[in-house]
PDB file of N, CA and C in Angstrom:
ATOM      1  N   UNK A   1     -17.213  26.496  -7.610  1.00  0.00           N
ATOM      2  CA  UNK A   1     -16.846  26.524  -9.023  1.00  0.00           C
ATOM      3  C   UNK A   1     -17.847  27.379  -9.808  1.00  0.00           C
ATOM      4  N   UNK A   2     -18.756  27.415  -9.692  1.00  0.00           N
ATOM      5  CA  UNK A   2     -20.155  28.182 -10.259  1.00  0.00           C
ATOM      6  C   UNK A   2     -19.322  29.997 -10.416  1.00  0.00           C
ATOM      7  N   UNK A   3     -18.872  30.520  -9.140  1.00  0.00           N
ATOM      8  CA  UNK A   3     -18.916  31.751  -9.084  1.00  0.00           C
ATOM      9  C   UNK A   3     -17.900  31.633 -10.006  1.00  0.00           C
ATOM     10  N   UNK A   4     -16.762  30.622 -10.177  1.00  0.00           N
ATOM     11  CA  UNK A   4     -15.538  30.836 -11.582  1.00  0.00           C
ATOM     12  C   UNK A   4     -16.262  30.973 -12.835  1.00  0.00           C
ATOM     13  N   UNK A   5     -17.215  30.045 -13.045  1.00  0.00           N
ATOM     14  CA  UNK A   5     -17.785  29.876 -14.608  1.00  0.00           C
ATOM     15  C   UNK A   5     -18.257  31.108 -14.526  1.00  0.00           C
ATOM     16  N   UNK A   6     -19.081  31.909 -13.771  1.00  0.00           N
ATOM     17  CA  UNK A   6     -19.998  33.202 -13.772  1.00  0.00           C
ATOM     18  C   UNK A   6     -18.911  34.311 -14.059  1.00  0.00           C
ATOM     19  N   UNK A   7     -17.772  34.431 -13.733  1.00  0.00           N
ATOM     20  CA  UNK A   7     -16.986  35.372 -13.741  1.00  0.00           C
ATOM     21  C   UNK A   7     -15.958  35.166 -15.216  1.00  0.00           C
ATOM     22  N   UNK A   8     -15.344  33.316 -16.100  1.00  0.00           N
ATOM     23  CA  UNK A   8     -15.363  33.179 -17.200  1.00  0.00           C
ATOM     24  C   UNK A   8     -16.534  33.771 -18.249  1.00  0.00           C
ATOM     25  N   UNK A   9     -17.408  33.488 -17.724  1.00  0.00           N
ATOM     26  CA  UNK A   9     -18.448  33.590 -18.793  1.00  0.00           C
ATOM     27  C   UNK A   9     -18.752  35.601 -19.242  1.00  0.00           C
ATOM     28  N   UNK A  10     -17.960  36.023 -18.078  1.00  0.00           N
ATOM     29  CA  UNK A  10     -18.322  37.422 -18.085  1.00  0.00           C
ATOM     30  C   UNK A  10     -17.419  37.889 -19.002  1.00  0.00           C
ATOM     31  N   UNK A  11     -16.007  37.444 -18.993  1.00  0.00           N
ATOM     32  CA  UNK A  11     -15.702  37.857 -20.173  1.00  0.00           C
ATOM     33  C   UNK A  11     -15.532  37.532 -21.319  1.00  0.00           C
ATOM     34  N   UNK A  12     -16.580  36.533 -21.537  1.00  0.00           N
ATOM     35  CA  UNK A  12     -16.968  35.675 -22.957  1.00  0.00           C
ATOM     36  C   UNK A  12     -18.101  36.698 -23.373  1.00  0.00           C
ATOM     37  N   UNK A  13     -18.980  37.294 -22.453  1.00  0.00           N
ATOM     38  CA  UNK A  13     -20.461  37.734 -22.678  1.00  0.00           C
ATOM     39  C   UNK A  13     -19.972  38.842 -23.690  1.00  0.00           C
ATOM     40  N   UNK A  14     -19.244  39.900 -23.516  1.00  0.00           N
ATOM     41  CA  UNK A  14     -18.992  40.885 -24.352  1.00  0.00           C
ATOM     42  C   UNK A  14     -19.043  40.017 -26.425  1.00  0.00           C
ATOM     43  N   UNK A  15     -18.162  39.425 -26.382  1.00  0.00           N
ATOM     44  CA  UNK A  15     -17.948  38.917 -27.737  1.00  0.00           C
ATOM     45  C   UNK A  15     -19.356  38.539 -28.404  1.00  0.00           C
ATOM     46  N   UNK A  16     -20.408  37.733 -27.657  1.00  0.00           N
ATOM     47  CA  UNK A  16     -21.651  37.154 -28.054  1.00  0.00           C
ATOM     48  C   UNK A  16     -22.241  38.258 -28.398  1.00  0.00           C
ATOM     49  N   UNK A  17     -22.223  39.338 -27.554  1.00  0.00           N
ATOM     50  CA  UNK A  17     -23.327  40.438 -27.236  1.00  0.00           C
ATOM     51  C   UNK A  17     -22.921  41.764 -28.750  1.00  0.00           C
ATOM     52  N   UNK A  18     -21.804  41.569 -29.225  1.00  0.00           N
ATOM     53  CA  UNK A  18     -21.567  41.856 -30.180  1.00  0.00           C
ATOM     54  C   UNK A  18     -22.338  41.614 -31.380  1.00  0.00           C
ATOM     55  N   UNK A  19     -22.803  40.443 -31.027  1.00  0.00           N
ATOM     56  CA  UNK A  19     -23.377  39.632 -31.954  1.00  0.00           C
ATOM     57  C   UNK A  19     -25.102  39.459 -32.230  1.00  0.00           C
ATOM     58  N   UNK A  20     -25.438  40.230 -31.133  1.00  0.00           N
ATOM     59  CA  UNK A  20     -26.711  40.349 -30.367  1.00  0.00           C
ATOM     60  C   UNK A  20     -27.067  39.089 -29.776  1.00  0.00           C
ATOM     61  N   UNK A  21     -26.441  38.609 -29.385  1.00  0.00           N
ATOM     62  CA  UNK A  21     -26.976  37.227 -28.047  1.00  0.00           C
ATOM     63  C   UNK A  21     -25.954  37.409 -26.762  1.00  0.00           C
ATOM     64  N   UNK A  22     -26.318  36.533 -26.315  1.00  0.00           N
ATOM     65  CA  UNK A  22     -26.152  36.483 -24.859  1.00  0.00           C
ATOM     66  C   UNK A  22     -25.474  34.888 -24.357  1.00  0.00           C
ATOM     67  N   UNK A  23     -25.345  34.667 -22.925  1.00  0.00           N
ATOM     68  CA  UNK A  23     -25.314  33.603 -22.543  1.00  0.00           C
ATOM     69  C   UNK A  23     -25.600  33.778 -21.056  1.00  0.00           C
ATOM     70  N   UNK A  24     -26.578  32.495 -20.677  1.00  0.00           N
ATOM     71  CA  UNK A  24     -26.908  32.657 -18.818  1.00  0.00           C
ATOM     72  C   UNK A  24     -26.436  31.332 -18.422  1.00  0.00           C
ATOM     73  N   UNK A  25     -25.725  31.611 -17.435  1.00  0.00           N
ATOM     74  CA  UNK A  25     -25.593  30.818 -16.628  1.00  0.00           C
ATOM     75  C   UNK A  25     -26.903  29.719 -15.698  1.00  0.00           C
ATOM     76  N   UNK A  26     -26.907  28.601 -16.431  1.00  0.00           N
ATOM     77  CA  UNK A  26     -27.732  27.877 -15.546  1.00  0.00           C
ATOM     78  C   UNK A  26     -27.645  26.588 -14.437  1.00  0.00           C
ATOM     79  N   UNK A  27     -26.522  26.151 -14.354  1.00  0.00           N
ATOM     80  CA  UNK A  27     -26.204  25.179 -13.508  1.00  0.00           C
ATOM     81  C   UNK A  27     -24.727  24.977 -14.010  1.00  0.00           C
ATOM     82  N   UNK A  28     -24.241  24.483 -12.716  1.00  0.00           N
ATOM     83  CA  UNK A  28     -22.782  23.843 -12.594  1.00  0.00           C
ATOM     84  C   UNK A  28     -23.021  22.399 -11.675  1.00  0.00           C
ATOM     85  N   UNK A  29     -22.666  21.365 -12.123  1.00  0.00           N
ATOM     86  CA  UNK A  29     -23.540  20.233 -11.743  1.00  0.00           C
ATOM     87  C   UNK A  29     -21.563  19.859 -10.769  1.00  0.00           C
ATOM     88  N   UNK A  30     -21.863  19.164  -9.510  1.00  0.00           N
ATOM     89  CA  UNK A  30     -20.772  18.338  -9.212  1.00  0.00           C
ATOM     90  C   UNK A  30     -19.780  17.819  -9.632  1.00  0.00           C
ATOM     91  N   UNK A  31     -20.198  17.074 -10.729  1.00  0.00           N
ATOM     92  CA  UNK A  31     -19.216  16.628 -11.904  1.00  0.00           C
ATOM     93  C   UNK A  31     -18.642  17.283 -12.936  1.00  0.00           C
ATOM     94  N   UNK A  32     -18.835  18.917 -13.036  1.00  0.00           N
ATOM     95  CA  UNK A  32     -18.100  19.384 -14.065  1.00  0.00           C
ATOM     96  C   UNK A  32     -19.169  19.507 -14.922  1.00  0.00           C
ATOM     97  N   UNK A  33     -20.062  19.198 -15.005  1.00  0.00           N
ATOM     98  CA  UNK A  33     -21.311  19.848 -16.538  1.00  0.00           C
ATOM     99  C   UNK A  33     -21.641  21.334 -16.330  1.00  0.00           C
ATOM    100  N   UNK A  34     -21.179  21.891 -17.283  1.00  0.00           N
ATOM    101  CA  UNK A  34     -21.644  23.660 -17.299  1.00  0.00           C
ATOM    102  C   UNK A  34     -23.284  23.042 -18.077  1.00  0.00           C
ATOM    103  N   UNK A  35     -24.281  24.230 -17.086  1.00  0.00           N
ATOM    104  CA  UNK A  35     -25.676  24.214 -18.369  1.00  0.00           C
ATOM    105  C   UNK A  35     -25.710  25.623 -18.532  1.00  0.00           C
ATOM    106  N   UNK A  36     -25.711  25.845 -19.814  1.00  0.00           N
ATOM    107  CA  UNK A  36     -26.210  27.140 -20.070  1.00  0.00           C
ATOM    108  C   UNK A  36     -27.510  27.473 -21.089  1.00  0.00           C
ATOM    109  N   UNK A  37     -27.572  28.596 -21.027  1.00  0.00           N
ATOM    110  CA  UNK A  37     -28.842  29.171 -21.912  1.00  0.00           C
ATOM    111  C   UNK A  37     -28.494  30.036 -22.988  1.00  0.00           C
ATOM    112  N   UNK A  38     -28.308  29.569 -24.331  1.00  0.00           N
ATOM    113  CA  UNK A  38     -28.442  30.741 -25.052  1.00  0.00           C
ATOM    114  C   UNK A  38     -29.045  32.154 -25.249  1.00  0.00           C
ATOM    115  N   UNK A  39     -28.844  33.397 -25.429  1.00  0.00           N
ATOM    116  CA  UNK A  39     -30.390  34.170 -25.574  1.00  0.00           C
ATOM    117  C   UNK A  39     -29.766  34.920 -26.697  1.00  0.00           C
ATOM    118  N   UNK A  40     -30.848  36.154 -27.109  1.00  0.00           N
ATOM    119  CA  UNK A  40     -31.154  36.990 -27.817  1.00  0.00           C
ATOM    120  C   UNK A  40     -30.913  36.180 -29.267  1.00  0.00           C
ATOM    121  N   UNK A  41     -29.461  36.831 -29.959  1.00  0.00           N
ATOM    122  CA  UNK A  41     -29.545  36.457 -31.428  1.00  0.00           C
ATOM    123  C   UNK A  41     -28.830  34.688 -31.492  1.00  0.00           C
ATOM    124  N   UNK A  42     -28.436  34.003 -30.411  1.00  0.00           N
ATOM    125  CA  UNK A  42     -27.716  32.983 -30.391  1.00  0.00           C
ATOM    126  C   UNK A  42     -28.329  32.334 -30.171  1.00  0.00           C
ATOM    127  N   UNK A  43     -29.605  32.133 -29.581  1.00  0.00           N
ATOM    128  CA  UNK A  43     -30.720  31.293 -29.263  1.00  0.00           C
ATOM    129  C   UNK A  43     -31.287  30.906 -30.865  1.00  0.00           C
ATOM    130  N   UNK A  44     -31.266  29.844 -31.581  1.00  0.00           N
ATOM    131  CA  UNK A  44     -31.738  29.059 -32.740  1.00  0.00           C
ATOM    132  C   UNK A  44     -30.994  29.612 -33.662  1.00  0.00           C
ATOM    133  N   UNK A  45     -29.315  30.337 -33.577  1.00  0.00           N
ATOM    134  CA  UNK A  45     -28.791  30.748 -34.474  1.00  0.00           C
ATOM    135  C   UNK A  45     -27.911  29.163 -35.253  1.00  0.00           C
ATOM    136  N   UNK A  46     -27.587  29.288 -36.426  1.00  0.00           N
ATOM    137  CA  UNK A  46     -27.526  28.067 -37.127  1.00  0.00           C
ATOM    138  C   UNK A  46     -25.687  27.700 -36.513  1.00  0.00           C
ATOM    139  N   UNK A  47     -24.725  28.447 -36.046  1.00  0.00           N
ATOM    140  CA  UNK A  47     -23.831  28.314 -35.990  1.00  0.00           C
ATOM    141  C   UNK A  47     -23.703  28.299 -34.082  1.00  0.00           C
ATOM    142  N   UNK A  48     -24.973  28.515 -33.487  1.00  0.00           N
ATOM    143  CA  UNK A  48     -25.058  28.556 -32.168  1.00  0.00           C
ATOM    144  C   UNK A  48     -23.978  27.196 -31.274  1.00  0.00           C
ATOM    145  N   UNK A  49     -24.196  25.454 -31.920  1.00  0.00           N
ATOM    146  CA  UNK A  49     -22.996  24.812 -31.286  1.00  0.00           C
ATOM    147  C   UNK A  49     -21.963  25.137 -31.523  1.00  0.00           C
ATOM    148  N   UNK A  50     -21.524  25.103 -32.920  1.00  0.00           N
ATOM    149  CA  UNK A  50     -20.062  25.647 -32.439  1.00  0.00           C
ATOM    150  C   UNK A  50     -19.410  26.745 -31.877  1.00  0.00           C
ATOM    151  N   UNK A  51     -20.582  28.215 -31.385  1.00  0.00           N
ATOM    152  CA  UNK A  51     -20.074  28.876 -30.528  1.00  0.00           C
ATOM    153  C   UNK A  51     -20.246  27.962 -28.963  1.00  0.00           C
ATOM    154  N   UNK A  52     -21.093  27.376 -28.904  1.00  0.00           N
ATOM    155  CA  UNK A  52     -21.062  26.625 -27.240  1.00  0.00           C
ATOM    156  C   UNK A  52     -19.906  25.761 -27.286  1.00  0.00           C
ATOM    157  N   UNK A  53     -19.550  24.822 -28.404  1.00  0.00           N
ATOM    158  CA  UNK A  53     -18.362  23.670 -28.118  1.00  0.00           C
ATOM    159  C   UNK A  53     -16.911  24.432 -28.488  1.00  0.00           C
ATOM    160  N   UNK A  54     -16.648  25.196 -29.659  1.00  0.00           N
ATOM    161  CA  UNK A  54     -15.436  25.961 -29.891  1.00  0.00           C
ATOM    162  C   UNK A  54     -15.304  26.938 -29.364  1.00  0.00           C
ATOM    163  N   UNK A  55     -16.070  27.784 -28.326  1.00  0.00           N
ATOM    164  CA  UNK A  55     -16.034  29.145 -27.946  1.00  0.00           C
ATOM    165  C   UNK A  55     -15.727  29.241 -26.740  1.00  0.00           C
ATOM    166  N   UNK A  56     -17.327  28.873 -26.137  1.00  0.00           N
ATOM    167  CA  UNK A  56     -17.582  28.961 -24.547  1.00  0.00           C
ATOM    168  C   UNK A  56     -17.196  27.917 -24.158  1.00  0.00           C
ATOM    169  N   UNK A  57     -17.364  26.665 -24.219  1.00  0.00           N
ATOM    170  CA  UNK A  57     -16.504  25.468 -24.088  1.00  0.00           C
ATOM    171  C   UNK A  57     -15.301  25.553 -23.879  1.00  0.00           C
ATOM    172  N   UNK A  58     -14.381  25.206 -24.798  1.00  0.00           N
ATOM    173  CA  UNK A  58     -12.997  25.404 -24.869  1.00  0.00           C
ATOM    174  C   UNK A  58     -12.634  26.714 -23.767  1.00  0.00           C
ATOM    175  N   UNK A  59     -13.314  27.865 -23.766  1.00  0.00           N
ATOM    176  CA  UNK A  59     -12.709  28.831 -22.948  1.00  0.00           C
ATOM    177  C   UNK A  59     -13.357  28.700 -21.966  1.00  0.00           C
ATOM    178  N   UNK A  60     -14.199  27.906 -21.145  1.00  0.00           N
ATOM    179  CA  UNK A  60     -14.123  27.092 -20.174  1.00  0.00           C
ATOM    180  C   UNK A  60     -13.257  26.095 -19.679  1.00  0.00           C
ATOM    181  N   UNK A  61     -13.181  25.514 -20.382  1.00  0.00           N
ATOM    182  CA  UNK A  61     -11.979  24.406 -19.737  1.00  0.00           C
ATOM    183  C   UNK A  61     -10.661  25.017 -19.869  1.00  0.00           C
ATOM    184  N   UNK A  62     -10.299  25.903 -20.418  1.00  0.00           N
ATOM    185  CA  UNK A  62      -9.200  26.157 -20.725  1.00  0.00           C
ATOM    186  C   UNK A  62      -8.795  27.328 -19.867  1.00  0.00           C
ATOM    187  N   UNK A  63     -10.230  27.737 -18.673  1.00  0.00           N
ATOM    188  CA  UNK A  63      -9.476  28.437 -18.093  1.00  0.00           C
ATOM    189  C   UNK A  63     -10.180  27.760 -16.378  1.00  0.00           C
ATOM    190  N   UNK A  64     -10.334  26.795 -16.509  1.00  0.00           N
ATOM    191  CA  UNK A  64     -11.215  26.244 -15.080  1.00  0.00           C
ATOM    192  C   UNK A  64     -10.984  24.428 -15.670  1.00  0.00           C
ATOM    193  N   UNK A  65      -9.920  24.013 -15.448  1.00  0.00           N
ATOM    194  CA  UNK A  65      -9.582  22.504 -15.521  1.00  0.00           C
ATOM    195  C   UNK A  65     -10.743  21.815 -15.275  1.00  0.00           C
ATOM    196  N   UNK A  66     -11.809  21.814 -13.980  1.00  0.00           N
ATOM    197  CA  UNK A  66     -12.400  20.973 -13.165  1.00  0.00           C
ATOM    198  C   UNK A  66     -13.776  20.843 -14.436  1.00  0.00           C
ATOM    199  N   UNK A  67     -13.755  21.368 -15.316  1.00  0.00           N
ATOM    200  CA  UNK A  67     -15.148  22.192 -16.659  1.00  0.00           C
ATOM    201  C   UNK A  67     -15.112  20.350 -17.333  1.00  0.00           C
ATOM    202  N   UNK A  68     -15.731  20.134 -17.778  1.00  0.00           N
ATOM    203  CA  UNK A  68     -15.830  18.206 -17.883  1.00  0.00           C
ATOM    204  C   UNK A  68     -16.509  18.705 -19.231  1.00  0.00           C
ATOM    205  N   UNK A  69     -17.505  19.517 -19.524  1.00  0.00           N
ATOM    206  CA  UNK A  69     -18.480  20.027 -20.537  1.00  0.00           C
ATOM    207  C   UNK A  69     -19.342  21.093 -20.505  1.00  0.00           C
ATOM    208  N   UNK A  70     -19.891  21.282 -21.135  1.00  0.00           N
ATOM    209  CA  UNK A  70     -20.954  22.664 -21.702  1.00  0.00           C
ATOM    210  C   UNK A  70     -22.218  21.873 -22.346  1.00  0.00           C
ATOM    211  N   UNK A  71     -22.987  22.011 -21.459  1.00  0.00           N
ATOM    212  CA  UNK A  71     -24.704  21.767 -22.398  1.00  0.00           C
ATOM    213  C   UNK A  71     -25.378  22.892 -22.273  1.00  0.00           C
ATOM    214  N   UNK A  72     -26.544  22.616 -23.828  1.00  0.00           N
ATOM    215  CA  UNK A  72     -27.351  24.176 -23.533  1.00  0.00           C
ATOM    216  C   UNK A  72     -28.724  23.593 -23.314  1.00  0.00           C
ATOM    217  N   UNK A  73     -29.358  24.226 -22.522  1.00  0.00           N
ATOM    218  CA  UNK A  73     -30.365  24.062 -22.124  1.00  0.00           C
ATOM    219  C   UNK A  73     -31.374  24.591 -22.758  1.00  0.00           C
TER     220      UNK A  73
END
């Protein structure tokens, strides 16, 4: 499942990077927990959860069923 989220997340990365941030992939736990890492301008940006829960979230699960959640690390 990891190499799915890595390959979702690739075409999420363009939109962030627009934005000057980023996102890394840091764990896919057994149970469905995505961890990720914010970076560049999304790292302590004030609207940073609701790009992780309305963005990358949602277009995680919505394209990988087995996705349970999104934490940032």
């Amino acid at each position: 499942m990891k190499e799915q989220v890595s390959q979702v997340l690739d075409q999420i990365r363009p939109a962030l990077q627009a934005d000057g941030g980023d996102v890394e992939l840091v764990d896919v736990t057994d149970d469905g927990i995505v961890k990720v890492k914010l970076t560049g301008a999304c790292h302590g940006c004030p609207m940073a959860q609701m790009t992780l829960s309305q963005g990358i979230e949602q277009h995680l699960k919505n394209s990988i069923p087995q996705v349970k959640a999104v934490e940032a690390v």
